[in-house]
N, C-alpha and C. Protein backbone atom coordinates (compact mmCIF):
# COMPACT_ATOMS: atom_id res chain seq x y z
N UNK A 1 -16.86 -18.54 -13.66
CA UNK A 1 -17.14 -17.39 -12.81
C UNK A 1 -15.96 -16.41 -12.91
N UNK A 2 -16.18 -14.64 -12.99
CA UNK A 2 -15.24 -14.14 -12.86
C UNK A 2 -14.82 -13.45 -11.24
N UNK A 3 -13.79 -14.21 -10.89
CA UNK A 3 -13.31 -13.82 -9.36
C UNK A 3 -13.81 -12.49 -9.52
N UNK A 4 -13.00 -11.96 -10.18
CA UNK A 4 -12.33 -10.53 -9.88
C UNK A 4 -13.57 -9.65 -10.03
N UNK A 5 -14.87 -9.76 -10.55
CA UNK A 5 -16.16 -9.44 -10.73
C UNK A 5 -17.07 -9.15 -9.72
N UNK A 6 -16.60 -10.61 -9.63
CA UNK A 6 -17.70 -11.10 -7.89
C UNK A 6 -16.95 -10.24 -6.49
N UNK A 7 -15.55 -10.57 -6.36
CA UNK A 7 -15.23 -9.89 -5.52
C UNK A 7 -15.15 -8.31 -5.52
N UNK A 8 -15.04 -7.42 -6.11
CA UNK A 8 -15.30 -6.23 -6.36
C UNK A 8 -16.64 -5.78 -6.11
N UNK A 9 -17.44 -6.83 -6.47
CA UNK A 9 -18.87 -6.40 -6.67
C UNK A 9 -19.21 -6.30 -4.98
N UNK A 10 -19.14 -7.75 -4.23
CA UNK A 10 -18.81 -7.94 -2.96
C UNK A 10 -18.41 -6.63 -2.06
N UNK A 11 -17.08 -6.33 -1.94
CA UNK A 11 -16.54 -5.18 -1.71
C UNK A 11 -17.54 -3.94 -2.19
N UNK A 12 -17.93 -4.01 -3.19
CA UNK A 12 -18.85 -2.42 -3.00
C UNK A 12 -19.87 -2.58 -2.27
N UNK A 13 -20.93 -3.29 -2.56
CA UNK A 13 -21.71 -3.91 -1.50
C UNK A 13 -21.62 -3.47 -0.30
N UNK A 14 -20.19 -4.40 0.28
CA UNK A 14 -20.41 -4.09 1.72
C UNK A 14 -19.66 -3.13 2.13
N UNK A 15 -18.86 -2.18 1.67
CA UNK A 15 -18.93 -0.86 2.21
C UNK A 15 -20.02 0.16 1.68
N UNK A 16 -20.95 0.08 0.94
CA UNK A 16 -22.17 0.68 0.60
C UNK A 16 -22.62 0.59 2.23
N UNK A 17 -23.03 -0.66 2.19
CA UNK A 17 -23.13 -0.92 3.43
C UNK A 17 -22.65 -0.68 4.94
N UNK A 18 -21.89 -0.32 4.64
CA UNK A 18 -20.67 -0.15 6.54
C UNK A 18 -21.28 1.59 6.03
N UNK A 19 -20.85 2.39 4.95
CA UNK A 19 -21.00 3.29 5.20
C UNK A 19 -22.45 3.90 5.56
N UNK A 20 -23.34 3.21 5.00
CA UNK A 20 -24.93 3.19 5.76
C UNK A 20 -25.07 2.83 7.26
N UNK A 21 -24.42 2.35 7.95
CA UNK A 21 -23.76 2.21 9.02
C UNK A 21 -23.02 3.37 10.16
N UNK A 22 -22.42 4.04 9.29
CA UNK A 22 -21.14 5.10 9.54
C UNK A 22 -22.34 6.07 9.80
N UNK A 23 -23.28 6.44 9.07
CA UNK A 23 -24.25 7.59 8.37
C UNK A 23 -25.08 7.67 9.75
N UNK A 24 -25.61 6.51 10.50
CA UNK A 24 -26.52 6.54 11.26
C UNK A 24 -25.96 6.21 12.50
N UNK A 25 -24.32 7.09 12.97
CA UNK A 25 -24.20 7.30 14.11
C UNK A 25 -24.41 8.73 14.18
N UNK A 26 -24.97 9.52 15.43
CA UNK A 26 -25.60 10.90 15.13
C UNK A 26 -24.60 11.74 15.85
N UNK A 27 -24.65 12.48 14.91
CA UNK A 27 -23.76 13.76 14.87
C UNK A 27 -23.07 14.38 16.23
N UNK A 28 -24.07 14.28 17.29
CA UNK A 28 -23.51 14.40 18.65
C UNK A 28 -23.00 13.08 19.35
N UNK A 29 -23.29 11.58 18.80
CA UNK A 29 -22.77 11.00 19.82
C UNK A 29 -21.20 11.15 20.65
N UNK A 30 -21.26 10.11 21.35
CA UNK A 30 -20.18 10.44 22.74
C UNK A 30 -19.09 9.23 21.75
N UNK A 31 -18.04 9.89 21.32
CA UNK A 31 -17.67 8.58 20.42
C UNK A 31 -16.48 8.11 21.10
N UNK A 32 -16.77 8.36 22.90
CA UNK A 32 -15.74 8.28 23.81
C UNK A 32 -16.23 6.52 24.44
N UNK A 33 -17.72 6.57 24.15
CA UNK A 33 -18.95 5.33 24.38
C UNK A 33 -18.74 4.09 24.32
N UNK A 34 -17.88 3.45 25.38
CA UNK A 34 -17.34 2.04 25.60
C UNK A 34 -18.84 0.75 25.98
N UNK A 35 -19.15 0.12 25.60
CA UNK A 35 -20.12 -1.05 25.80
C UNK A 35 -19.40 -1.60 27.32
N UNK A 36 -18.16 -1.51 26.68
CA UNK A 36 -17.32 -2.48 28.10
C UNK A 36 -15.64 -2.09 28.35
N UNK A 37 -15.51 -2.46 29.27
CA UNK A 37 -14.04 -1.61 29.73
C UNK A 37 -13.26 -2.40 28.56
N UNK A 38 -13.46 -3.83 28.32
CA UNK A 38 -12.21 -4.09 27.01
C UNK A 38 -12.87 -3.76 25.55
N UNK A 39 -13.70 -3.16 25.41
CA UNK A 39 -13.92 -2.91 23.95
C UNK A 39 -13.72 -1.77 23.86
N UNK A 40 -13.63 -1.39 22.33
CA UNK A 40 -13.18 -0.35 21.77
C UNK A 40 -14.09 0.82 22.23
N UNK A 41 -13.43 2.01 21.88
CA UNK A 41 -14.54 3.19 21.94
C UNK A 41 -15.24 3.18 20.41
N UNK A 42 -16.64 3.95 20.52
CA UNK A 42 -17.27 4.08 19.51
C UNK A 42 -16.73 4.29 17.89
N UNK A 43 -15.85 5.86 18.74
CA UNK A 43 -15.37 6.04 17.39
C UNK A 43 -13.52 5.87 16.96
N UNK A 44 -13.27 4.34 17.82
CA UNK A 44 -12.02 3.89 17.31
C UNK A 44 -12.73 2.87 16.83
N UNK A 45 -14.28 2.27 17.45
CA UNK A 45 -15.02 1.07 16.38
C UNK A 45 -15.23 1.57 15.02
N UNK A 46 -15.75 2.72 14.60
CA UNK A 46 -15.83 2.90 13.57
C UNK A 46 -14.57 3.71 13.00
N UNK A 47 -13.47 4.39 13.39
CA UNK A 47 -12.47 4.56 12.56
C UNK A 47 -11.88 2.91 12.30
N UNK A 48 -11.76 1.83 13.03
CA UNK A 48 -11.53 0.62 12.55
C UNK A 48 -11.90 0.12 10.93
N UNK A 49 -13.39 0.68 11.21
CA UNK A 49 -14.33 -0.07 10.00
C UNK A 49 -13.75 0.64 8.66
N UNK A 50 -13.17 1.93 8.68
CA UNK A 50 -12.91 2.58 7.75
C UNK A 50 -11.50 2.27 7.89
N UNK A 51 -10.29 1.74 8.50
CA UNK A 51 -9.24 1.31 8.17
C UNK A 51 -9.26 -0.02 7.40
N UNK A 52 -10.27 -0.46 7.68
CA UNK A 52 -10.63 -1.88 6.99
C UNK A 52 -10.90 -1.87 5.51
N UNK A 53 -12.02 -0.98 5.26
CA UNK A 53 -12.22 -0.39 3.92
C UNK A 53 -11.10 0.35 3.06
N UNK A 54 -10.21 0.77 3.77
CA UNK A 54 -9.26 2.17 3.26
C UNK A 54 -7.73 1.59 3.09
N UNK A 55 -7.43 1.54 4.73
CA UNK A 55 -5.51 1.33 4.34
C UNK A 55 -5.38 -0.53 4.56
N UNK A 56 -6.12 -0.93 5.02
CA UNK A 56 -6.03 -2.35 5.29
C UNK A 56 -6.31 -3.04 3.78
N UNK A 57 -7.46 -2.59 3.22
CA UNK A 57 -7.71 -3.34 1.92
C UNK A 57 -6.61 -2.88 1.13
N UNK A 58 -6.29 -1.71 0.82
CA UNK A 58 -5.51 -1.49 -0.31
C UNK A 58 -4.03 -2.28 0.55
N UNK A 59 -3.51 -2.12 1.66
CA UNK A 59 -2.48 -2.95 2.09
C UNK A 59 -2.35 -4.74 1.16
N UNK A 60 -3.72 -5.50 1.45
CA UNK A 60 -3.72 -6.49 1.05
C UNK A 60 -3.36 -6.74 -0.61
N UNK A 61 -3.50 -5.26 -0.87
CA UNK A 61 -4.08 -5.73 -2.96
C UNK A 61 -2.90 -5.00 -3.36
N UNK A 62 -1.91 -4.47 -2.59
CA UNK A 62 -0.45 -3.29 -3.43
C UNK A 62 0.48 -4.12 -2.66
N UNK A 63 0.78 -5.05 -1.48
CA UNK A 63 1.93 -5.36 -0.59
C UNK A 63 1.81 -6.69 -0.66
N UNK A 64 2.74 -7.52 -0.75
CA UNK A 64 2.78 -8.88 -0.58
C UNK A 64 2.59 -9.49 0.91
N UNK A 65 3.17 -8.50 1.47
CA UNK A 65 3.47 -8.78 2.78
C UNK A 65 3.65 -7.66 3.55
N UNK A 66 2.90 -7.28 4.88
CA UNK A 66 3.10 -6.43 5.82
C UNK A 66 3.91 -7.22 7.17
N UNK A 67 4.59 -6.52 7.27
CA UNK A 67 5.78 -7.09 8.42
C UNK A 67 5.78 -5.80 9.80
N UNK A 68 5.73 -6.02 10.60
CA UNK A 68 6.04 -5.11 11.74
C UNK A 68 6.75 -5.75 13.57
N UNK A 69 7.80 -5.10 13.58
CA UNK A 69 8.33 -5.40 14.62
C UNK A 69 7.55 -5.50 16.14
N UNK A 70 7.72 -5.82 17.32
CA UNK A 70 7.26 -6.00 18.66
C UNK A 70 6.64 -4.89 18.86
N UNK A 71 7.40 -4.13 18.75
CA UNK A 71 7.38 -2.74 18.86
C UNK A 71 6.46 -1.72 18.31
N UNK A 72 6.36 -1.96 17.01
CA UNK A 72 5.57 -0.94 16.54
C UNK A 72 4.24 -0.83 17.28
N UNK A 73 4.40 0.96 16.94
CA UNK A 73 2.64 1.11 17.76
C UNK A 73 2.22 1.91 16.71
N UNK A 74 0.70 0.88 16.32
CA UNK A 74 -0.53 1.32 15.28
C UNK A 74 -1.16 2.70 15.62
N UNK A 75 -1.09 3.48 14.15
CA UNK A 75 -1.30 4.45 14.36
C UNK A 75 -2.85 4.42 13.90
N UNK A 76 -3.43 4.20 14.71
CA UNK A 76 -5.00 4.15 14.78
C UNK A 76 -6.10 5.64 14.51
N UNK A 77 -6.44 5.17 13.81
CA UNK A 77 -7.59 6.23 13.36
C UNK A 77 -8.53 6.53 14.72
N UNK A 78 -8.60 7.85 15.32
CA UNK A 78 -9.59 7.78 16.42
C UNK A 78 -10.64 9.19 15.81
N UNK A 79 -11.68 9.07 15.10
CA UNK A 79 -12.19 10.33 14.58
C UNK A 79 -12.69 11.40 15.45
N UNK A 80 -12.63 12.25 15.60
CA UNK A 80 -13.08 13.28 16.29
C UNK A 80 -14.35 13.75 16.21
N UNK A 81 -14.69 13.52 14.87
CA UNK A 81 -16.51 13.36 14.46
C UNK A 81 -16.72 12.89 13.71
N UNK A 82 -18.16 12.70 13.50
CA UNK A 82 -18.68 11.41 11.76
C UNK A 82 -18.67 12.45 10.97
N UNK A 83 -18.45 13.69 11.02
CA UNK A 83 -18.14 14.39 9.36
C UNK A 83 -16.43 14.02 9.00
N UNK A 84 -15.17 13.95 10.03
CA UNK A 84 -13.95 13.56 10.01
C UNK A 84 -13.85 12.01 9.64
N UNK A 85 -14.93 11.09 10.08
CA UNK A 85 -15.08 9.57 9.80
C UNK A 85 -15.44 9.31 8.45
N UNK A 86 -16.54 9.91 8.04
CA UNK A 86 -16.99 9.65 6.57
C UNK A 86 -15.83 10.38 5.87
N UNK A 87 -15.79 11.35 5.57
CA UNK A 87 -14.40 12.42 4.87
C UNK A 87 -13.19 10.99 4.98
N UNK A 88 -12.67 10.62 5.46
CA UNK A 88 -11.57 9.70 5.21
C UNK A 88 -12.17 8.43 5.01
N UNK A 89 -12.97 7.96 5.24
CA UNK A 89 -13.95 6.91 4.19
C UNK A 89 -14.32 6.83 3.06
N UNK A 90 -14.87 8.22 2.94
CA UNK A 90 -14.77 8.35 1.29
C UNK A 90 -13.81 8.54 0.17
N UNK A 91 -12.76 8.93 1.28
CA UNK A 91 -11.00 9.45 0.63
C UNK A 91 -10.35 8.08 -0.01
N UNK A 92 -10.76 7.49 0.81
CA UNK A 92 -9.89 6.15 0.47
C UNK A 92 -10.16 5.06 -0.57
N UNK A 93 -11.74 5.14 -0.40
CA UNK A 93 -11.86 4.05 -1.45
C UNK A 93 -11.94 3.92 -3.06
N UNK A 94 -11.35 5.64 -3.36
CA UNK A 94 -10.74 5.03 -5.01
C UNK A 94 -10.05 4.53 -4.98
N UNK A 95 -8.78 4.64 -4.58
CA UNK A 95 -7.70 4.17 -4.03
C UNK A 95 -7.71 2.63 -3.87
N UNK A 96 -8.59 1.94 -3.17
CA UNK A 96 -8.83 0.63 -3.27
C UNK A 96 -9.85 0.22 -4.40
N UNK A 97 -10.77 0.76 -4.97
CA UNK A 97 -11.13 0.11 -6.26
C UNK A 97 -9.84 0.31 -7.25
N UNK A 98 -9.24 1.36 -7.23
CA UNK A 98 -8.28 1.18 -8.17
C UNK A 98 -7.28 -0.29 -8.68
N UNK A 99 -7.12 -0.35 -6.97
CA UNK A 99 -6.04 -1.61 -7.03
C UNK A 99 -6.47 -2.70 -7.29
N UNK A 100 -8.36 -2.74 -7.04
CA UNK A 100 -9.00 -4.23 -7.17
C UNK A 100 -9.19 -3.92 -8.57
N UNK A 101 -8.98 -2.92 -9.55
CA UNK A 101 -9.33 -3.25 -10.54
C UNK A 101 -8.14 -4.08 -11.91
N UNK A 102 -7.16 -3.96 -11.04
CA UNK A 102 -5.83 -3.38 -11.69
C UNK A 102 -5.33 -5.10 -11.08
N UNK A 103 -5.90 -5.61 -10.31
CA UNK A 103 -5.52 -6.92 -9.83
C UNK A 103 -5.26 -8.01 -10.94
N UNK A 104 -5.01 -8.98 -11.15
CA UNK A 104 -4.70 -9.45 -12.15
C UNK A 104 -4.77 -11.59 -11.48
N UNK A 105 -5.47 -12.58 -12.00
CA UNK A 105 -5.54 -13.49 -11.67
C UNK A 105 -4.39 -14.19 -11.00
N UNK A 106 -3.40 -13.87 -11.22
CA UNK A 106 -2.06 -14.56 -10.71
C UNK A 106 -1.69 -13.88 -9.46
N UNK A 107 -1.92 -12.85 -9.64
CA UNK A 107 -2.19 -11.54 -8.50
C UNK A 107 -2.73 -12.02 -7.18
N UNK A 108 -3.92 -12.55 -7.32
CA UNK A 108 -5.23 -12.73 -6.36
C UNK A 108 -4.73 -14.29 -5.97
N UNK A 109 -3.83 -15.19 -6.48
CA UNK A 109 -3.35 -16.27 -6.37
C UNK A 109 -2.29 -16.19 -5.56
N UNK A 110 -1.58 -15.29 -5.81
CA UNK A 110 -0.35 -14.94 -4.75
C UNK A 110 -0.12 -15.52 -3.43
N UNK A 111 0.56 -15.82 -2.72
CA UNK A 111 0.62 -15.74 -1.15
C UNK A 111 1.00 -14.32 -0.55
N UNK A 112 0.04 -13.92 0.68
CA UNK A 112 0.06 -12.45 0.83
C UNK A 112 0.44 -13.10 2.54
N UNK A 113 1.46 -12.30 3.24
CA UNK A 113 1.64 -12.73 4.32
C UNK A 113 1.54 -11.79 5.63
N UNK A 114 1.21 -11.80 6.61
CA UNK A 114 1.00 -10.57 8.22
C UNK A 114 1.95 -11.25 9.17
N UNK A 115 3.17 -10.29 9.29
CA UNK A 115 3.98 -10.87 10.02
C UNK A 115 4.04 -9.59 11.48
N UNK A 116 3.77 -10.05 12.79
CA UNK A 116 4.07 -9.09 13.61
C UNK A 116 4.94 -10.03 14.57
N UNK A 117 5.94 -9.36 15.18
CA UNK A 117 6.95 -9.59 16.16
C UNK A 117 7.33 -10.57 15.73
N UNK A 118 7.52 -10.96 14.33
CA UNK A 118 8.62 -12.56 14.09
C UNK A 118 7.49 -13.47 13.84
N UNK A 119 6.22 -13.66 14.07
CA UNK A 119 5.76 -14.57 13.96
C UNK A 119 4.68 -14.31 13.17
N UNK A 120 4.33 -15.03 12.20
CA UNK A 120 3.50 -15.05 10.56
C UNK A 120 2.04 -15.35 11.09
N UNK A 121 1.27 -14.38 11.10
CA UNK A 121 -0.51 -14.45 11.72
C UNK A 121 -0.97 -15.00 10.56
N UNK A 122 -0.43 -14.58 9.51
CA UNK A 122 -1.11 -14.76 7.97
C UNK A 122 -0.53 -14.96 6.89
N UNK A 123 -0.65 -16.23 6.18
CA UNK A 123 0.23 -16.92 5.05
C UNK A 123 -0.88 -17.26 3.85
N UNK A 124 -1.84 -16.71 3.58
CA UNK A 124 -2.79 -17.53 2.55
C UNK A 124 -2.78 -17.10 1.70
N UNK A 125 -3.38 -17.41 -0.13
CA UNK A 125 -3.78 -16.73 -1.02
C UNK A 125 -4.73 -15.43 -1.17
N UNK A 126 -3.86 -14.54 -1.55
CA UNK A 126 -4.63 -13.05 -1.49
C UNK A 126 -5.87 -12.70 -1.58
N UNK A 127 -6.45 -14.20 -2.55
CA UNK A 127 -7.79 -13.52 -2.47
C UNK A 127 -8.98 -14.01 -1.36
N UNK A 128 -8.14 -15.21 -0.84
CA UNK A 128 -8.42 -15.77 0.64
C UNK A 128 -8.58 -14.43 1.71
N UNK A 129 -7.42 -13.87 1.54
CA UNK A 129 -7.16 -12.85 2.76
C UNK A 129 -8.10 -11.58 2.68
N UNK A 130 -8.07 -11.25 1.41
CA UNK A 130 -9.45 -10.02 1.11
C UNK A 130 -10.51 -10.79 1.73
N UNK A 131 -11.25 -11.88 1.34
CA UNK A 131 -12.26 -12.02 1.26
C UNK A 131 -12.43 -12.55 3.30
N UNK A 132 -11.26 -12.72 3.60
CA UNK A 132 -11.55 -13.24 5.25
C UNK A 132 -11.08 -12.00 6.06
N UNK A 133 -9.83 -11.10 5.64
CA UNK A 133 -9.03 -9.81 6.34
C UNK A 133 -9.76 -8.99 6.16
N UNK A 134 -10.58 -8.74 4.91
CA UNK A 134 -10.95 -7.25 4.57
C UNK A 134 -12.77 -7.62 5.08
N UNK A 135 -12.99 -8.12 3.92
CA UNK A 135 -14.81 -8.10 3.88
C UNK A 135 -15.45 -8.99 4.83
N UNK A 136 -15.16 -9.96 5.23
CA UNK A 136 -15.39 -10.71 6.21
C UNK A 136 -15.10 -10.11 8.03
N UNK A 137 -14.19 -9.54 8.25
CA UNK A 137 -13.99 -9.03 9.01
C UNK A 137 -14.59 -7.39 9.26
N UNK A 138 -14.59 -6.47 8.16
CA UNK A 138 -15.35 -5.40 7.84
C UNK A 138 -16.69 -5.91 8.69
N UNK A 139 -17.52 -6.96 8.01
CA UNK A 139 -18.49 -7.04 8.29
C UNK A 139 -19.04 -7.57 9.94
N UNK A 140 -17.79 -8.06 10.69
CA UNK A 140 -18.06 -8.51 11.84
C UNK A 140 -18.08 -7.09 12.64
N UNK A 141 -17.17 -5.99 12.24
CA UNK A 141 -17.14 -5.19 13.04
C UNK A 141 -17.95 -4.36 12.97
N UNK A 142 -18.89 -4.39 11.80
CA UNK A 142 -20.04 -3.91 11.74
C UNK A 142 -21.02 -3.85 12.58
N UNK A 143 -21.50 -5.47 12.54
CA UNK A 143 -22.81 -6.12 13.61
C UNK A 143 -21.85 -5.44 14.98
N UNK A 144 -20.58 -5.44 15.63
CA UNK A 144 -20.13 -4.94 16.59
C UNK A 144 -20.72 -3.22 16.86
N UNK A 145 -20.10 -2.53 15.70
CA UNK A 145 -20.83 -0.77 15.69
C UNK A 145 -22.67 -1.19 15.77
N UNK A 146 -23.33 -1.82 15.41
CA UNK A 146 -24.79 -2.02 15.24
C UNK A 146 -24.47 -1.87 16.58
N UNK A 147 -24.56 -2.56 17.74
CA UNK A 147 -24.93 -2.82 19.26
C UNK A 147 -24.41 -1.71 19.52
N UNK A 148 -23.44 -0.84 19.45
CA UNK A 148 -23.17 0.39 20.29
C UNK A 148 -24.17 1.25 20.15
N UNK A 149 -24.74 1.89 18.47
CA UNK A 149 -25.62 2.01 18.25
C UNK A 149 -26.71 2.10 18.71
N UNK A 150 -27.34 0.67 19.05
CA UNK A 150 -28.16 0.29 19.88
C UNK A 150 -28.56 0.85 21.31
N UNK A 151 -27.19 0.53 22.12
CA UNK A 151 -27.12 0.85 23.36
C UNK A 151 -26.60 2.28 23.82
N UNK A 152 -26.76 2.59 22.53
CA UNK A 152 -26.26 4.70 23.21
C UNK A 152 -27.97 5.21 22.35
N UNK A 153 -29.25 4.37 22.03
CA UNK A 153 -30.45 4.76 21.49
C UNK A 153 -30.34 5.16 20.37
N UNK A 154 -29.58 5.02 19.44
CA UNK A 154 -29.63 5.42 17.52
C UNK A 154 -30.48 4.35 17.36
N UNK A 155 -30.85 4.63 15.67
CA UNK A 155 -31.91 3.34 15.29
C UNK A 155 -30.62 2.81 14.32
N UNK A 156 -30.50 1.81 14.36
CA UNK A 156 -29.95 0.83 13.65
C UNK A 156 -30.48 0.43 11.95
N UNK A 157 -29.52 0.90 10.77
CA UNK A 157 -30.23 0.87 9.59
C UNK A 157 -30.33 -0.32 9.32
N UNK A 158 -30.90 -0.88 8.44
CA UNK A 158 -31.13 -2.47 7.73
C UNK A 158 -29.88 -2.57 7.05
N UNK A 159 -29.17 -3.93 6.78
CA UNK A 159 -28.23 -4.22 6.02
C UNK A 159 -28.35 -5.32 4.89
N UNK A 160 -29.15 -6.33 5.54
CA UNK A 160 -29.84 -7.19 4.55
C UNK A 160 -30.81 -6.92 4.38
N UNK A 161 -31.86 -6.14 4.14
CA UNK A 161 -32.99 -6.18 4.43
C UNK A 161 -33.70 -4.69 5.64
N UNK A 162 -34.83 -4.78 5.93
CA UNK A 162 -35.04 -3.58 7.11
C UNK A 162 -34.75 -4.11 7.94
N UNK A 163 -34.25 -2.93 9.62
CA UNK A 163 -34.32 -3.24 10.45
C UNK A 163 -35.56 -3.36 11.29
N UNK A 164 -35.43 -3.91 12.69
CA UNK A 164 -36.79 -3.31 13.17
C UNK A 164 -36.95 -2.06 13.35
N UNK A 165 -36.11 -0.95 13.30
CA UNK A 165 -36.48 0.12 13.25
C UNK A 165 -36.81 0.93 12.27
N UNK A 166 -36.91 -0.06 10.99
CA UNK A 166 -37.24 0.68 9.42
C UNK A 166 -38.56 0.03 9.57
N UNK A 167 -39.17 -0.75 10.51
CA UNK A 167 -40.02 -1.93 9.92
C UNK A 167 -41.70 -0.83 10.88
């Protein structure tokens, strides 16, 4: 099998996907639109999804290791609209095919590590961490944007398949 094939292929996939996602929040929503006082707003859920796709993936595939003190405060993507959300979604991901292309087997073998305030969240093989940090997680926060979706009345697109609202 070629890793580096499958996973790339993977990765387009599912931001094909997130961004079919991105597409069918509507132009006026309230992207101020909390489900619940501890969850995110709408559109820090979906600037998330596109840090995931954008500076988070290419983080994993150019840095061995991201380190950050107690202190630091994440400078979080909060979009102001889905023409500002897609526009830096689409910005980013040559940028990360580049690096997945340019990856190299010993590369993807590596130990890639997430160190915040002194203590190591993340020690595994790189291509462990793409496939659980980037695409795996991409995709949870997905089904998360689906329910906001939901509950502010958008129709929800199909991802595997139709939704009930394609159906």
């Amino acid at each position: 099998m070629d890793y580096q094939k499958e996973i790339v292929t993977e990765y387009d996939r599912e931001v094909a996907r997130t961004r079919k996602m991105l597409e069918a929040i509507p132009a006026d929503a309230d992207l101020n639109f909390k489900p619940h006082e501890k969850s995110m707003s709408l559109g820090r859920m979906a600037g998330h999804l596109t840090d995931m796709t954008g500076m988070w993936a290419l983080g994993t595939l150019t840095a061995d290791k991201l380190e950050f003190a107690a202190d630091h405060k994440w400078d979080v993507f909060n979009p102001a609209s889905k023409a500002e959300l897609l526009a830096k979604f689409d910005s980013e991901l040559p940028k990360v095919r580049a690096a997945l292309a340019s990856l190299t087997p010993e590369k993807w073998d590596q130990k890639w590590q997430f160190v915040f305030a002194g203590k190591t969240w993340i020690d595994q093989p790189r291509h462990q961490v793409f496939r659980e940090s980037v695409i795996s997680h991409l995709i949870h926060h997905r089904g998360q944007l689906s329910l906001y979706l939901r509950l502010t009345g958008a129709k929800i697109p199909g991802m595997y398949g139709p939704s009930a609202d394609e159906m």
